[in-house]
PDB file of N, CA and C in Angstrom:
ATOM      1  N   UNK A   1       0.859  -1.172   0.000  1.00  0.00           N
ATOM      2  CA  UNK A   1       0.000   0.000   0.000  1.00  0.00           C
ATOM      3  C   UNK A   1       0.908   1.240   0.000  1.00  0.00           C
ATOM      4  N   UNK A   2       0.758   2.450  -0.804  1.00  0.00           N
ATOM      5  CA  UNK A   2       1.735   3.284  -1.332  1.00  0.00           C
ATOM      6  C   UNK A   2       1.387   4.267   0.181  1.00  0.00           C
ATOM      7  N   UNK A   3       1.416   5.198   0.162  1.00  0.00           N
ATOM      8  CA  UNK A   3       1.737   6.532   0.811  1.00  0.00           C
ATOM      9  C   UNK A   3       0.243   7.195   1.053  1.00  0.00           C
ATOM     10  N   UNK A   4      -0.405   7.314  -0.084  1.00  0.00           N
ATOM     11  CA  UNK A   4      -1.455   7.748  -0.657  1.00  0.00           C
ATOM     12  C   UNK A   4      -2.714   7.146  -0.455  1.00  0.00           C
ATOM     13  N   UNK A   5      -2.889   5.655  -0.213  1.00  0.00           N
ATOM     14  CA  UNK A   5      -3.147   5.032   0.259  1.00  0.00           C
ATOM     15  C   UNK A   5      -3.777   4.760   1.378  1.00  0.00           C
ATOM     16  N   UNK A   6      -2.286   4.541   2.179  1.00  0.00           N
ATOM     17  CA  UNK A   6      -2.735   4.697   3.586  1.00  0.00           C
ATOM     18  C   UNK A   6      -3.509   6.352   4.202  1.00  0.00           C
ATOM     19  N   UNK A   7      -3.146   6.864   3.586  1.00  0.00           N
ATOM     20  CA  UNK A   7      -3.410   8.283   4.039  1.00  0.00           C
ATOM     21  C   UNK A   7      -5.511   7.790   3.658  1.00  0.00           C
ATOM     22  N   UNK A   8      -5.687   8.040   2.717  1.00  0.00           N
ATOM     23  CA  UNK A   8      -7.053   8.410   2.189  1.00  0.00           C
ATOM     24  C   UNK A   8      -7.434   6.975   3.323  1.00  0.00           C
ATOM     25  N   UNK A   9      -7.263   5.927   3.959  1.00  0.00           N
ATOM     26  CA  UNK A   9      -7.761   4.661   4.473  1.00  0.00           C
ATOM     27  C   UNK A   9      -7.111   5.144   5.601  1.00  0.00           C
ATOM     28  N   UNK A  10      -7.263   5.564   6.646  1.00  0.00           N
ATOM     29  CA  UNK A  10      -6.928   6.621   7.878  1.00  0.00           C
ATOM     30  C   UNK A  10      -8.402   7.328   8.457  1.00  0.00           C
ATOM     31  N   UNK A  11      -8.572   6.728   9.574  1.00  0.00           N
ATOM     32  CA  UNK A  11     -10.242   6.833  10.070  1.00  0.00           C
ATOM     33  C   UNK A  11     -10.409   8.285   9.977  1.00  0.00           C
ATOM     34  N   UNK A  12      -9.396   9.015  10.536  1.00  0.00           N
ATOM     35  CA  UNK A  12      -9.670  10.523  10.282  1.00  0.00           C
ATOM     36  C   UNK A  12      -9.831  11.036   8.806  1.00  0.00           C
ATOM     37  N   UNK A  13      -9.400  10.293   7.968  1.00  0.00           N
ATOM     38  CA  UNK A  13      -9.111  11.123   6.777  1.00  0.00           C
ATOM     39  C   UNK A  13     -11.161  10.963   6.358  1.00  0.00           C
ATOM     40  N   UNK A  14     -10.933   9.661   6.716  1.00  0.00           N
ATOM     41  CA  UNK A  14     -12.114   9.037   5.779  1.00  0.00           C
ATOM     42  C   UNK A  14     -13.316   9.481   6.792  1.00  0.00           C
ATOM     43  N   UNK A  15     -13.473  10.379   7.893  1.00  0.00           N
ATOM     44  CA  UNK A  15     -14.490  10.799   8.565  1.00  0.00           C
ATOM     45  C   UNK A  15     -14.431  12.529   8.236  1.00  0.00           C
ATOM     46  N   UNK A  16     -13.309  12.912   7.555  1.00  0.00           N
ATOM     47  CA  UNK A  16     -13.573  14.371   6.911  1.00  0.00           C
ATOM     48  C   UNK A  16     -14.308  13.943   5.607  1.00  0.00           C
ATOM     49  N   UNK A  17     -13.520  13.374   4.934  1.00  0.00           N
ATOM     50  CA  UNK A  17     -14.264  12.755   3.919  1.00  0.00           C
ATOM     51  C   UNK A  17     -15.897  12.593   3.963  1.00  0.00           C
ATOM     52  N   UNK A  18     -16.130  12.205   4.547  1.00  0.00           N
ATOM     53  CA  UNK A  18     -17.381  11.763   5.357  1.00  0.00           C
ATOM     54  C   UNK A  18     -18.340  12.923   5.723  1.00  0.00           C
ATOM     55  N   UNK A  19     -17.638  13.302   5.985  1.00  0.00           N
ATOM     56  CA  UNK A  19     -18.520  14.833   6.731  1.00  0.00           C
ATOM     57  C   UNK A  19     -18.690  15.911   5.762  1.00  0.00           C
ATOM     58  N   UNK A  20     -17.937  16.001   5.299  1.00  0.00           N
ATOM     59  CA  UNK A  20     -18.012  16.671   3.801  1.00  0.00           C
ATOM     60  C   UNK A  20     -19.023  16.534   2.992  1.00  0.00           C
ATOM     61  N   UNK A  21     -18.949  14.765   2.409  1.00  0.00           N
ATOM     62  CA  UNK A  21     -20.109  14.405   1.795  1.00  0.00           C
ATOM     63  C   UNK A  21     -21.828  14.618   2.273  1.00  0.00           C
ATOM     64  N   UNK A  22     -21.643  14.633   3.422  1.00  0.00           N
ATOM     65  CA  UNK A  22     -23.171  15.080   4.449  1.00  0.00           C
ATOM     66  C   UNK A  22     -23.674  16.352   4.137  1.00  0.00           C
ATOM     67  N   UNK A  23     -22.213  16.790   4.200  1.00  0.00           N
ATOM     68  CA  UNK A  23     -22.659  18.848   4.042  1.00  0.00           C
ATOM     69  C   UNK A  23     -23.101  18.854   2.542  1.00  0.00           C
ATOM     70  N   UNK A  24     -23.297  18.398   1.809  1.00  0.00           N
ATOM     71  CA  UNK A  24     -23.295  18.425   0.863  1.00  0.00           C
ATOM     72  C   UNK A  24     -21.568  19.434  -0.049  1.00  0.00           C
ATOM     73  N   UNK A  25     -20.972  19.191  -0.058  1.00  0.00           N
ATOM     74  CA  UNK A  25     -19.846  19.669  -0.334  1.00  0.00           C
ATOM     75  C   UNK A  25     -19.023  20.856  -0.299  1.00  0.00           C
ATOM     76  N   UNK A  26     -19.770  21.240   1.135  1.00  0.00           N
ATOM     77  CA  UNK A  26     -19.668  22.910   1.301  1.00  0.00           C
ATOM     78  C   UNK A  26     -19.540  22.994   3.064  1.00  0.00           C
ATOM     79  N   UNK A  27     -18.394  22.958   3.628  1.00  0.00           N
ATOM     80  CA  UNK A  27     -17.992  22.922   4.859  1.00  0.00           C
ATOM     81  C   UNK A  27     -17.117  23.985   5.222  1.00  0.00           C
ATOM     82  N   UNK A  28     -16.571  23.941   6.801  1.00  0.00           N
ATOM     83  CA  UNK A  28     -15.312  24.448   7.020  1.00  0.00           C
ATOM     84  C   UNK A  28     -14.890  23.798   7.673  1.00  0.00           C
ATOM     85  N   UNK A  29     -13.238  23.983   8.067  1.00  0.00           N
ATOM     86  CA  UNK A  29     -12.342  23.564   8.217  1.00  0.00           C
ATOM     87  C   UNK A  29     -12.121  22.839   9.968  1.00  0.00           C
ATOM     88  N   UNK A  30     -13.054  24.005  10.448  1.00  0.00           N
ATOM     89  CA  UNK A  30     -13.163  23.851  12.175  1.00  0.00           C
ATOM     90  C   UNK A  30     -14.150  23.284  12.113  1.00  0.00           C
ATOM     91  N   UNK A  31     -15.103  22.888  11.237  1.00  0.00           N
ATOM     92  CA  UNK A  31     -16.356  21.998  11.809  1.00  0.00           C
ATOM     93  C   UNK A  31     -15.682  20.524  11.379  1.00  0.00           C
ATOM     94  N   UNK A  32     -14.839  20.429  10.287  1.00  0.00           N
ATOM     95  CA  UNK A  32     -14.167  19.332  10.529  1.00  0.00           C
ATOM     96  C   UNK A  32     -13.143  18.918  11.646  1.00  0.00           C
ATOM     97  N   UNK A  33     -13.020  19.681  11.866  1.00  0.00           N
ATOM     98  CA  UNK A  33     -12.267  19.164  12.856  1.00  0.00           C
ATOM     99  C   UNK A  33     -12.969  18.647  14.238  1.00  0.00           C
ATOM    100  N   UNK A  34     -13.992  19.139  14.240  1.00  0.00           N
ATOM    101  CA  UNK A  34     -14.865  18.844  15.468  1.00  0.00           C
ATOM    102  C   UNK A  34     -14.936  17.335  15.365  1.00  0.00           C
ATOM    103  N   UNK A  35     -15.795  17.170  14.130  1.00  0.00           N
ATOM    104  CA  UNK A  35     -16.731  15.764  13.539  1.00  0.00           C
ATOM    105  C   UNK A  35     -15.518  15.188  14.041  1.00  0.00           C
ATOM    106  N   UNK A  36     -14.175  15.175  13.564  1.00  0.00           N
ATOM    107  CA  UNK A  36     -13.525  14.094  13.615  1.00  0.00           C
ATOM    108  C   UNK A  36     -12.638  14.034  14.805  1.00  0.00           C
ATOM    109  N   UNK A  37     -12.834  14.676  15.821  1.00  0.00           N
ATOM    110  CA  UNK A  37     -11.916  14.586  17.348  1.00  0.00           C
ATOM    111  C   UNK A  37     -10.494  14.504  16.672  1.00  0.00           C
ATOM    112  N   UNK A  38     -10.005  15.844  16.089  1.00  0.00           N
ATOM    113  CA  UNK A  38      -9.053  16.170  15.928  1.00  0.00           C
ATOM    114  C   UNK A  38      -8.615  17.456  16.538  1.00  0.00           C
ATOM    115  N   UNK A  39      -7.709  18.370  16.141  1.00  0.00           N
ATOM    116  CA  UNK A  39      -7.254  19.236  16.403  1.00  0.00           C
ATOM    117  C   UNK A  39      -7.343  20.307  14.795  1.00  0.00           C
ATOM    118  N   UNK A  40      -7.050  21.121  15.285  1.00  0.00           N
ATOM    119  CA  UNK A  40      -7.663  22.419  14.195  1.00  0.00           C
ATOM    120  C   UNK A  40      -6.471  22.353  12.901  1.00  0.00           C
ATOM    121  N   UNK A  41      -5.428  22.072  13.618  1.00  0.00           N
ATOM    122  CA  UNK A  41      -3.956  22.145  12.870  1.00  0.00           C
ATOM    123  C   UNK A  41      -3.764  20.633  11.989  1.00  0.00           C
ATOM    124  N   UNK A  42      -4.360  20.147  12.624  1.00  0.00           N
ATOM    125  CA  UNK A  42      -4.905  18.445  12.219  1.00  0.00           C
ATOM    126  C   UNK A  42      -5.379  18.730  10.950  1.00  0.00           C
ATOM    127  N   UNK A  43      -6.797  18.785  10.972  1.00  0.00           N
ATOM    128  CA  UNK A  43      -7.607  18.927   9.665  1.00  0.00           C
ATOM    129  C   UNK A  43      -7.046  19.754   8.818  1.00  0.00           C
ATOM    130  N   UNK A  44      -6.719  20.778   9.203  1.00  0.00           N
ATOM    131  CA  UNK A  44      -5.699  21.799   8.596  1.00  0.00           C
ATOM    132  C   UNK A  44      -4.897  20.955   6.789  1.00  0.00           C
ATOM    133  N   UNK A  45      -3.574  20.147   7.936  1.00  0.00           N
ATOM    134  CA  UNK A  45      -3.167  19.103   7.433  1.00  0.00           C
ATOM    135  C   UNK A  45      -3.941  18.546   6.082  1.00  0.00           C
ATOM    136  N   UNK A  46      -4.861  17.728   6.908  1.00  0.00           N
ATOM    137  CA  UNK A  46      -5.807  16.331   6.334  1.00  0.00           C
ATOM    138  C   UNK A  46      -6.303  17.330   4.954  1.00  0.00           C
ATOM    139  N   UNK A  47      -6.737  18.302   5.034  1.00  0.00           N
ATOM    140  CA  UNK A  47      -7.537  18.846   4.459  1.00  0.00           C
ATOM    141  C   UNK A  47      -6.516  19.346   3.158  1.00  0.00           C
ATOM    142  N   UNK A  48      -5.218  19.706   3.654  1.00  0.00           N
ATOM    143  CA  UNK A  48      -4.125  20.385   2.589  1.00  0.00           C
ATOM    144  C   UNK A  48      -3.945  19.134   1.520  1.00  0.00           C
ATOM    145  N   UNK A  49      -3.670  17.973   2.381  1.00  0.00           N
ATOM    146  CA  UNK A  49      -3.290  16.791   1.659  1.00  0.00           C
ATOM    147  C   UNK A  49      -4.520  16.439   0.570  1.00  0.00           C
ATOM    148  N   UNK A  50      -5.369  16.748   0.994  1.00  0.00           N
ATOM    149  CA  UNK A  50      -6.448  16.192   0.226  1.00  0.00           C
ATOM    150  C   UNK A  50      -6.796  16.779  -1.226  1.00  0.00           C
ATOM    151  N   UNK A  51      -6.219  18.363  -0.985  1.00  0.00           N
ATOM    152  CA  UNK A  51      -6.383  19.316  -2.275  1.00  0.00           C
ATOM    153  C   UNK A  51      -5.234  19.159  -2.808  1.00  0.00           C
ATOM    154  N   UNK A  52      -4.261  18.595  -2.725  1.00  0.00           N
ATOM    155  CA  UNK A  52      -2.936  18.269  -3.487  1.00  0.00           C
ATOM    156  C   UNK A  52      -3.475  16.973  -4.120  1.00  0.00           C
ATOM    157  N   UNK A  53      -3.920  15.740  -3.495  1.00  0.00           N
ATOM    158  CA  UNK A  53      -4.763  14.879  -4.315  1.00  0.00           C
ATOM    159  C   UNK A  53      -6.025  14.820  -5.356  1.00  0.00           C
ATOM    160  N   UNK A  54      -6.097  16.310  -5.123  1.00  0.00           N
ATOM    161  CA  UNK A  54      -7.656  16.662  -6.124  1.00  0.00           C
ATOM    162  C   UNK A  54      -8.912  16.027  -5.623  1.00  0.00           C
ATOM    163  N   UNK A  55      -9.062  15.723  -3.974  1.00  0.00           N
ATOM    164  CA  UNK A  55     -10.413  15.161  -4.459  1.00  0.00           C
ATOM    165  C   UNK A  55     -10.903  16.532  -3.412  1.00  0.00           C
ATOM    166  N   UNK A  56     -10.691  16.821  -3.388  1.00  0.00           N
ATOM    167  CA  UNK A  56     -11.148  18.602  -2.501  1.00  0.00           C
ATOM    168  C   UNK A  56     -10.476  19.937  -3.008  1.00  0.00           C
ATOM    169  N   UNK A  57     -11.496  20.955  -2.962  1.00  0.00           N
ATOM    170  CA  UNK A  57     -10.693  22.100  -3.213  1.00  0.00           C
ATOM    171  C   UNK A  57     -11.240  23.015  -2.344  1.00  0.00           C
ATOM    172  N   UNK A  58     -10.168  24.086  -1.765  1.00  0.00           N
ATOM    173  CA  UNK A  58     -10.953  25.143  -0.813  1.00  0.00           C
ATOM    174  C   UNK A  58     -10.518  26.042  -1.190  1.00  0.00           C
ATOM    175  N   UNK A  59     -11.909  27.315  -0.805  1.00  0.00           N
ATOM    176  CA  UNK A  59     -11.941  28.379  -1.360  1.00  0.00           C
ATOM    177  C   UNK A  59     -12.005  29.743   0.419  1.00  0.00           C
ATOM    178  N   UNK A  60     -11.374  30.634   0.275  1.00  0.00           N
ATOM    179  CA  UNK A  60     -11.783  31.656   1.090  1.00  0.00           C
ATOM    180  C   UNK A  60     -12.822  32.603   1.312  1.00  0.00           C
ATOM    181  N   UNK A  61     -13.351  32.118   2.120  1.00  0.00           N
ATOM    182  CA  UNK A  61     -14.880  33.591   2.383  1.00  0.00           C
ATOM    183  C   UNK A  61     -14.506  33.794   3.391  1.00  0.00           C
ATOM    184  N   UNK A  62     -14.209  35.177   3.165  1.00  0.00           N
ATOM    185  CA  UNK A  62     -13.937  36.318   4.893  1.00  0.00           C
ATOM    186  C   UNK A  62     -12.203  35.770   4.920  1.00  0.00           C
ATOM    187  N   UNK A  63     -12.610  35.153   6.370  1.00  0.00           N
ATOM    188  CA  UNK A  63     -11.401  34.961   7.125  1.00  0.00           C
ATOM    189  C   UNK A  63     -11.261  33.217   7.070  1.00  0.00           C
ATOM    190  N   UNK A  64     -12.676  32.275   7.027  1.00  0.00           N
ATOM    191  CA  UNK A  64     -12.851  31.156   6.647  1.00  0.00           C
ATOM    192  C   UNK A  64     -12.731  30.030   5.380  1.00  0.00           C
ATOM    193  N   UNK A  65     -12.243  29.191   5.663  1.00  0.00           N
ATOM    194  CA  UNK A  65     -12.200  28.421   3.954  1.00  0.00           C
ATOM    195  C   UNK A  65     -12.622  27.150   4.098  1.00  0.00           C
ATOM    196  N   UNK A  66     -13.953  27.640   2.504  1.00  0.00           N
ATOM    197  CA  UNK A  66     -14.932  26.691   2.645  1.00  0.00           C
ATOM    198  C   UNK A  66     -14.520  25.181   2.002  1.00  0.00           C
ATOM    199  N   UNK A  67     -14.882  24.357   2.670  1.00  0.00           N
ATOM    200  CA  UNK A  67     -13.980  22.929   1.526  1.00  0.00           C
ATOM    201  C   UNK A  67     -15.096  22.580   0.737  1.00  0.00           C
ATOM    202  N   UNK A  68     -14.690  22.487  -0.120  1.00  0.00           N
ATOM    203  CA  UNK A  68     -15.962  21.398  -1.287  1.00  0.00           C
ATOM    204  C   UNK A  68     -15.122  20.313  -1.674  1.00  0.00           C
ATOM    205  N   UNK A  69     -15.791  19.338  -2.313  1.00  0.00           N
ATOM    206  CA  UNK A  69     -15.348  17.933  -2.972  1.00  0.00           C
ATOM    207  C   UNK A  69     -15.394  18.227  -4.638  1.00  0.00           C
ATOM    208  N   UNK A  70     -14.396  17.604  -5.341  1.00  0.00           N
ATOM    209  CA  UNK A  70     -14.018  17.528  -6.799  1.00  0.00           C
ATOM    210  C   UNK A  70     -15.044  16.661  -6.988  1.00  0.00           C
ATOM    211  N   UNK A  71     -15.056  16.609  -8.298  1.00  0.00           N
ATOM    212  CA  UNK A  71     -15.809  15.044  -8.930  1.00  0.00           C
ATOM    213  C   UNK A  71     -15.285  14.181  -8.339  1.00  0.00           C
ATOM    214  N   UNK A  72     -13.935  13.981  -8.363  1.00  0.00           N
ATOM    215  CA  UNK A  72     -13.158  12.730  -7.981  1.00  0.00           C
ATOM    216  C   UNK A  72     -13.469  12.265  -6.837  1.00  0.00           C
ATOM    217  N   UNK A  73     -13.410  13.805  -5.837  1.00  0.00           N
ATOM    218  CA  UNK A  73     -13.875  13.482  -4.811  1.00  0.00           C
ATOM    219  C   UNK A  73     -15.442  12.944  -4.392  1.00  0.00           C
ATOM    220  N   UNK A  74     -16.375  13.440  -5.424  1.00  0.00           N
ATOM    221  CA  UNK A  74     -17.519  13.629  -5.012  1.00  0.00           C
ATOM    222  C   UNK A  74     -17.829  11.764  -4.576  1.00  0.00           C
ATOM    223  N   UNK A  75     -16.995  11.006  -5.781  1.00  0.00           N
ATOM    224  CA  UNK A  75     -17.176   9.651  -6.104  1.00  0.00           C
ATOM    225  C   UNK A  75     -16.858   8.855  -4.849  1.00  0.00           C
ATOM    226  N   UNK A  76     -15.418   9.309  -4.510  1.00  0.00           N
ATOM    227  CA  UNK A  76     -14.948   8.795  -3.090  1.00  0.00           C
ATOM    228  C   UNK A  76     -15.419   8.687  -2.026  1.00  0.00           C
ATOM    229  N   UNK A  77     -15.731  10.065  -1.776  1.00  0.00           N
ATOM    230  CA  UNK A  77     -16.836  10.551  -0.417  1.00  0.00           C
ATOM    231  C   UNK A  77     -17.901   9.700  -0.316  1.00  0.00           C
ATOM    232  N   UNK A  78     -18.522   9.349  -1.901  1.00  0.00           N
ATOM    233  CA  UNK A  78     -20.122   8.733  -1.128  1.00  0.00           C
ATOM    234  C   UNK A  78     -19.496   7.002  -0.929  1.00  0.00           C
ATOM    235  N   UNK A  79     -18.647   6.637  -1.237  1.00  0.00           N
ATOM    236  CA  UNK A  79     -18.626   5.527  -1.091  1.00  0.00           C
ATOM    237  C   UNK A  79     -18.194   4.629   0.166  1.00  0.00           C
ATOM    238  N   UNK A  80     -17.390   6.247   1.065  1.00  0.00           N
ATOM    239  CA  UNK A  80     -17.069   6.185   2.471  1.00  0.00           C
ATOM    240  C   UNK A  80     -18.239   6.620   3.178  1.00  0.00           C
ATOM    241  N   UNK A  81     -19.318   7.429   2.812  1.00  0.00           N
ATOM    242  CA  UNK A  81     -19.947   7.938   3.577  1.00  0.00           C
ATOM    243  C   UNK A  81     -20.973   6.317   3.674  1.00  0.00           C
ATOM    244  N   UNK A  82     -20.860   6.011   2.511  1.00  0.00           N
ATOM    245  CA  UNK A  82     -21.838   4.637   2.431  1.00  0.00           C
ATOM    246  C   UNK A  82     -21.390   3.418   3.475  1.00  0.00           C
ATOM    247  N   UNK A  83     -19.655   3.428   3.588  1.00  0.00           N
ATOM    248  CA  UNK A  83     -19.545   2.481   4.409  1.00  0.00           C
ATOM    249  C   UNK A  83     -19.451   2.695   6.076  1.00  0.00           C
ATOM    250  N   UNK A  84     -19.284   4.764   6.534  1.00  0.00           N
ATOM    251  CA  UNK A  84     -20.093   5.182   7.672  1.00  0.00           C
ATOM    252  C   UNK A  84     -21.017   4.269   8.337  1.00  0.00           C
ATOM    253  N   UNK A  85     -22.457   4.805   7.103  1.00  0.00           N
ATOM    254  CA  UNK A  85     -23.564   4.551   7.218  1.00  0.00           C
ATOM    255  C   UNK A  85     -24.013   2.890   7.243  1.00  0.00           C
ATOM    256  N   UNK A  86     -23.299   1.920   6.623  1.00  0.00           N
ATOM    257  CA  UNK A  86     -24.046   0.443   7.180  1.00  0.00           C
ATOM    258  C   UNK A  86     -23.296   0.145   8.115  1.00  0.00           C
ATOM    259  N   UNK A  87     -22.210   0.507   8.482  1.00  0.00           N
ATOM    260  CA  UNK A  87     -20.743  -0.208   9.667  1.00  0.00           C
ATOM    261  C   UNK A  87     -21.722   0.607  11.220  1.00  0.00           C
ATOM    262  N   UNK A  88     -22.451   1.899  10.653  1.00  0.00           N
ATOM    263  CA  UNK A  88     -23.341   2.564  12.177  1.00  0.00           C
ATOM    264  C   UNK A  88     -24.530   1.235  12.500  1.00  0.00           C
ATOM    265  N   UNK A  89     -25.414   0.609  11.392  1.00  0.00           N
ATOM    266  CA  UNK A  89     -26.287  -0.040  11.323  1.00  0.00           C
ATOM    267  C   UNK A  89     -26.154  -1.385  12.340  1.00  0.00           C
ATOM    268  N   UNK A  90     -24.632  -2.069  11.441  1.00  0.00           N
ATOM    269  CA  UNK A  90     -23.924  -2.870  12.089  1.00  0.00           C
ATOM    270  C   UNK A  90     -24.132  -3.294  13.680  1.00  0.00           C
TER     271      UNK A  90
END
């Protein structure tokens, strides 16, 4: 498993991921960080890595930056948000 990999398969990564997809693709940065019992500098991170991979891109309003999901991403997200949602059922 490469680098890239492990990163995107990383409970945190894949619960921003996650949370994202809920918002419908229009979040910020500190509400991720909440969802996922991280730290602000954390998601920060998670979130940088993720727009270097293209499946997120963030934009600035005000002083805040909003994250949305790429296509690429859009594909990814529901398929984690899908396995969220039956592993909660579980």
């Amino acid at each position: 498993m490469n680098d890239a990999q492990e990163f995107l398969l990383s409970k945190k990564t894949m619960q921003i991921l996650s949370e994202i997809y809920k918002n419908n693709s229009n979040t910020y940065i500190a509400k991720l960080a909440k969802v996922s019992d991280t730290s602000y500098s954390h998601a920060v991170r998670v979130v940088s890595k993720l727009e270097k991979l293209g499946i997120i891109k963030t934009e600035r309003v005000g002083r805040k930056a909003v994250v949305t999901l790429t296509e690429m991403g859009k594909e990814l997200a529901e398929h984690i948000y899908e396995i969220f949602r039956i592993s909660s059922i579980l």
